[in-house]
Protein backbone atom coordinates (compact mmCIF):
# COMPACT_ATOMS: atom_id res chain seq x y z
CA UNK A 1 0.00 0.00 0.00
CA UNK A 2 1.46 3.48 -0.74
CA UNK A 3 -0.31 6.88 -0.02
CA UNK A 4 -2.21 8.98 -2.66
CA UNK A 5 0.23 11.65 -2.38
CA UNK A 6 3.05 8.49 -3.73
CA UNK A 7 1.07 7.94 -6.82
CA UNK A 8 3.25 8.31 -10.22
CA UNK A 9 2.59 8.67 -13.60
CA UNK A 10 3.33 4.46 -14.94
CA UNK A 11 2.75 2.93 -12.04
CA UNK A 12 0.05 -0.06 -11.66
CA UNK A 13 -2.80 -0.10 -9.02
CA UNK A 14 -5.48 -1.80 -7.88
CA UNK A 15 -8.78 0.06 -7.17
CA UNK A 16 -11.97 -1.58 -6.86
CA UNK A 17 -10.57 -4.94 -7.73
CA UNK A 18 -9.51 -3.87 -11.32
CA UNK A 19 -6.23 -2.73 -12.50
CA UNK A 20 -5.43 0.52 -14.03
CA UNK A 21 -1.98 2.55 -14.79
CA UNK A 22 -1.99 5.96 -14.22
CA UNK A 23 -1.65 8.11 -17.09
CA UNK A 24 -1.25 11.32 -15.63
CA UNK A 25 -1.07 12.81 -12.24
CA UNK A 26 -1.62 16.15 -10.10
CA UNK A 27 -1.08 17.15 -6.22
CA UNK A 28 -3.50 19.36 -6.10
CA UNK A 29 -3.21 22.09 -2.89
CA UNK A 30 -6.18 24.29 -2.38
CA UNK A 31 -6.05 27.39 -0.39
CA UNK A 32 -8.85 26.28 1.85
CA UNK A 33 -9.46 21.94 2.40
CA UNK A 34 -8.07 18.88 2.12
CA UNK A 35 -5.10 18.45 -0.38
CA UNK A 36 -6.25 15.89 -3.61
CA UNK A 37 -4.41 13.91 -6.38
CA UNK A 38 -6.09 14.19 -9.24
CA UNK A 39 -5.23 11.35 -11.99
CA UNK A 40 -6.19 9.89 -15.10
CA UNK A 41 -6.34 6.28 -15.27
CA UNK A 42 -6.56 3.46 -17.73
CA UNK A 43 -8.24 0.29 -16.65
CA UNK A 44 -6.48 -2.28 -18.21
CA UNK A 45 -8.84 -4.72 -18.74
CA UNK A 46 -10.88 -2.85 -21.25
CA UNK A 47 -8.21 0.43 -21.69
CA UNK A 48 -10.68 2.83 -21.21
CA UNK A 49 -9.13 5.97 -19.58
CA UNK A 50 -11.00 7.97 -16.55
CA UNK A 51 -10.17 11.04 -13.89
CA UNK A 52 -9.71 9.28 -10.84
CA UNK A 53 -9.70 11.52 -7.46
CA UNK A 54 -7.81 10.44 -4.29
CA UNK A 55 -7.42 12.36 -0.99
CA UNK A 56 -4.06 12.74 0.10
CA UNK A 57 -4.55 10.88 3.11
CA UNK A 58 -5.42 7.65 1.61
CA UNK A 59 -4.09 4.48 0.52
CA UNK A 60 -3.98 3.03 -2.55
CA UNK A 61 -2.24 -0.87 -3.52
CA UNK A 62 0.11 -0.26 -5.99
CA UNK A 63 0.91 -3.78 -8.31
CA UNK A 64 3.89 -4.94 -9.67
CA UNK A 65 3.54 -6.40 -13.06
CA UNK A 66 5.99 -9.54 -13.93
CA UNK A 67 7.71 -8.43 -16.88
CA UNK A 68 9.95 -10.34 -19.35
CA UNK A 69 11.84 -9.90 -22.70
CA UNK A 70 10.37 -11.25 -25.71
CA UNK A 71 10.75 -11.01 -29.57
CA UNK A 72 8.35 -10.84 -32.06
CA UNK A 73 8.49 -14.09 -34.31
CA UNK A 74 5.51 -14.05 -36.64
CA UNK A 75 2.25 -13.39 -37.39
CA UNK A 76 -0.29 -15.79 -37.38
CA UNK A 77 -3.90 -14.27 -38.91
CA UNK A 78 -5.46 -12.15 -35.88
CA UNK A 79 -2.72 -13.25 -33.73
CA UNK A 80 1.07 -12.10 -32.86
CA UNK A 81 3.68 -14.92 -31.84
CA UNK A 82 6.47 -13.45 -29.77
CA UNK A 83 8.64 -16.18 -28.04
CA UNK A 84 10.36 -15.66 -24.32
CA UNK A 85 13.94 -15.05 -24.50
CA UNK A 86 14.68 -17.12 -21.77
CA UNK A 87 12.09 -20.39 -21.61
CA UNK A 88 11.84 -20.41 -25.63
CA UNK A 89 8.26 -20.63 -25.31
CA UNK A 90 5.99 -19.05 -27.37
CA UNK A 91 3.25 -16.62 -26.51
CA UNK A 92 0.30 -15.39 -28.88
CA UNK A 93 -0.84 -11.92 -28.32
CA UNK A 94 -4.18 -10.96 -29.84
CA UNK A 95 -3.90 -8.06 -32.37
CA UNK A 96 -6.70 -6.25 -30.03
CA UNK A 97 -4.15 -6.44 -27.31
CA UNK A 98 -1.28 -5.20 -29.19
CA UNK A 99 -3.10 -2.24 -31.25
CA UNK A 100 -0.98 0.65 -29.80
CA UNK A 101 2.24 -1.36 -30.50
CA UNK A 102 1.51 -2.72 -33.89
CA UNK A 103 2.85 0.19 -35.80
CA UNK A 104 6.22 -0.99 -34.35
CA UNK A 105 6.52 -4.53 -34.61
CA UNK A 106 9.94 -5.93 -36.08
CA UNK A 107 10.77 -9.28 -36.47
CA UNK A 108 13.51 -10.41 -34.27
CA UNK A 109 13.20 -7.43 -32.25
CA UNK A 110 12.48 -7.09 -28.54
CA UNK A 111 9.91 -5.97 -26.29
CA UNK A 112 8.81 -5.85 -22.98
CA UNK A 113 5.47 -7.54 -21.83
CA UNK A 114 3.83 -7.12 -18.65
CA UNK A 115 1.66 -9.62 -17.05
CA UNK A 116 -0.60 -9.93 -13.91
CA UNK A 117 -0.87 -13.65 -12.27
CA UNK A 118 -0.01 -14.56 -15.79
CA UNK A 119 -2.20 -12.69 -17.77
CA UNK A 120 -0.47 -10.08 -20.31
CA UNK A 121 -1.15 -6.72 -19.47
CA UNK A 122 0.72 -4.20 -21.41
CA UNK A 123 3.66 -4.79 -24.64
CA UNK A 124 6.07 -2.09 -24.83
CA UNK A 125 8.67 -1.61 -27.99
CA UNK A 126 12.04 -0.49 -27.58
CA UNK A 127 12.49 3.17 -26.68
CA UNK A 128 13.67 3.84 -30.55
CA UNK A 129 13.91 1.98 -33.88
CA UNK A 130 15.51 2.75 -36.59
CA UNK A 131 12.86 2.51 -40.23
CA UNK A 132 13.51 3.33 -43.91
CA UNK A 133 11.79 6.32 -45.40
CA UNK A 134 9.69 5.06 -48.36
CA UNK A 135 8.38 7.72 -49.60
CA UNK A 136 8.89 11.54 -48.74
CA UNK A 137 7.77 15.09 -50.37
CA UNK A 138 10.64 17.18 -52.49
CA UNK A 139 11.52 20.03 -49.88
CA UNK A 140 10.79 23.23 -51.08
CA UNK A 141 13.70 25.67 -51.20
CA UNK A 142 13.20 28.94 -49.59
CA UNK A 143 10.85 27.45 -46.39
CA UNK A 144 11.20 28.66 -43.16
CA UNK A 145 12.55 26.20 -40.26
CA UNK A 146 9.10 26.36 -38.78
CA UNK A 147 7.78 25.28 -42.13
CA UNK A 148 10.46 23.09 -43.06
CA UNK A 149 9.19 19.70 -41.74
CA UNK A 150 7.33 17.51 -44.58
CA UNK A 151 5.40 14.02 -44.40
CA UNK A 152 7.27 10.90 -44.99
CA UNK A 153 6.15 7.47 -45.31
CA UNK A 154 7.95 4.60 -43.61
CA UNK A 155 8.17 1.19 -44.37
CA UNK A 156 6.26 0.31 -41.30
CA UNK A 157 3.51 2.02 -43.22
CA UNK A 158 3.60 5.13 -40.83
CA UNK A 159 3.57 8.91 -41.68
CA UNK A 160 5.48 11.18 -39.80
CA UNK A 161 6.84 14.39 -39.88
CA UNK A 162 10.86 14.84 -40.68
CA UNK A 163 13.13 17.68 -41.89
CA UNK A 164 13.49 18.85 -45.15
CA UNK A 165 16.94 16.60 -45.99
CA UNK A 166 15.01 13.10 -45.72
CA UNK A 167 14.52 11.43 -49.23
CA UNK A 168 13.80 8.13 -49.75
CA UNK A 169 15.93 5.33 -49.19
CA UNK A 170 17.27 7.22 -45.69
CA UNK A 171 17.06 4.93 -42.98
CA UNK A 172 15.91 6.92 -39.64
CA UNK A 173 15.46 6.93 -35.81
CA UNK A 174 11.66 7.38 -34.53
CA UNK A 175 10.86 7.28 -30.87
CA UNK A 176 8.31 4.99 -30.20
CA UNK A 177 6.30 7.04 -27.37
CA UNK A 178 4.70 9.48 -29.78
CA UNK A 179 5.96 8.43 -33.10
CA UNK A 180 8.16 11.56 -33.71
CA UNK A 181 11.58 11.53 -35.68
CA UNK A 182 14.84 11.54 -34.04
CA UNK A 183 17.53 11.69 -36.40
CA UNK A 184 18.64 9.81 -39.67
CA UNK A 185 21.35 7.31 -39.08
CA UNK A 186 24.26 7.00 -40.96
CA UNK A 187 25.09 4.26 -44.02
């Protein structure tokens, strides 16, 4: 059990028998009352996200997830095979499970999945990956900096933003949180 005032932004905890991560957190301090932490949660059952409000006196039970490495092997119709890098066995994620992660699957590549008394909770990708740029716009001489940033397709099938000296064939860095280029690597 930690107090309300303890509650951080990732952590896992159990509130009326369901789980939920916390998205985002406030200590809120009025003039006049009780202090509050205000929070947004996800319930990770159905990953719905709601505003959660805890006094600052009160407890909450934080969970620990297991967690353990695994790599993507293959996809199998609705399903995703990953196998656990240290038992070698393989474990088949449902492609409703892995929606927010399926932009950055790689084969060979590995991930981090969560699980609860053996359930899989969450499936987190690498911090960056490196993707090649498949198809970008002609910058346009004369643009400001502000302007300067252009859509480019990956071969992941995602568009994101880069900077004017992308073309395609450029093989580039995109961090995985928010989908936002980092740099371009060298050959």
């Amino acid at each position: 059990m930690i107090k309300a005032t303890q509650i951080r932004k990732g952590i896992i905890i159990l509130l009326n028998d369901k789980l939920y991560r916390v998205e985002e957190m406030e200590h809120i301090t009025p003039g006049k009352g009780q202090a509050v932490v205000q929070t947004k949660i996800r319930d990770l059952n159905d990953m719905t996200i709601r505003n959660y409000r805890f006094r600052s006196s009160e407890s909450v039970e934080r969970v620990v997830m297991d967690t353990k490495e695994v790599s993507f092997s293959y996809q199998d119709g609705d399903n995703y095979i990953f196998m656990d890098n240290e038992t070698f066995d393989q474990i088949s994620l449902s492609e409703e499970f892995i929606s927010d992660t399926i932009d950055y699957l790689k084969e060979g590549t590995d991930y981090i999945l969560e699980s609860y008394n053996g359930k899989p909770m969450n499936l987190t990708p690498p911090l960056t990956m490196e993707f090649v740029v498949v198809e970008a716009e002609i910058a346009m001489k004369g643009a400001t900096v502000q302007a300067s940033y252009k859509p480019a397709k990956l071969d992941n099938g995602m568009e994101i933003m880069v900077p004017p000296f992308i073309e395609p064939g450029n093989v580039i860095k995109v961090d995985t949180r928010d989908g936002t280029y980092i740099e371009r690597m060298k050959k």
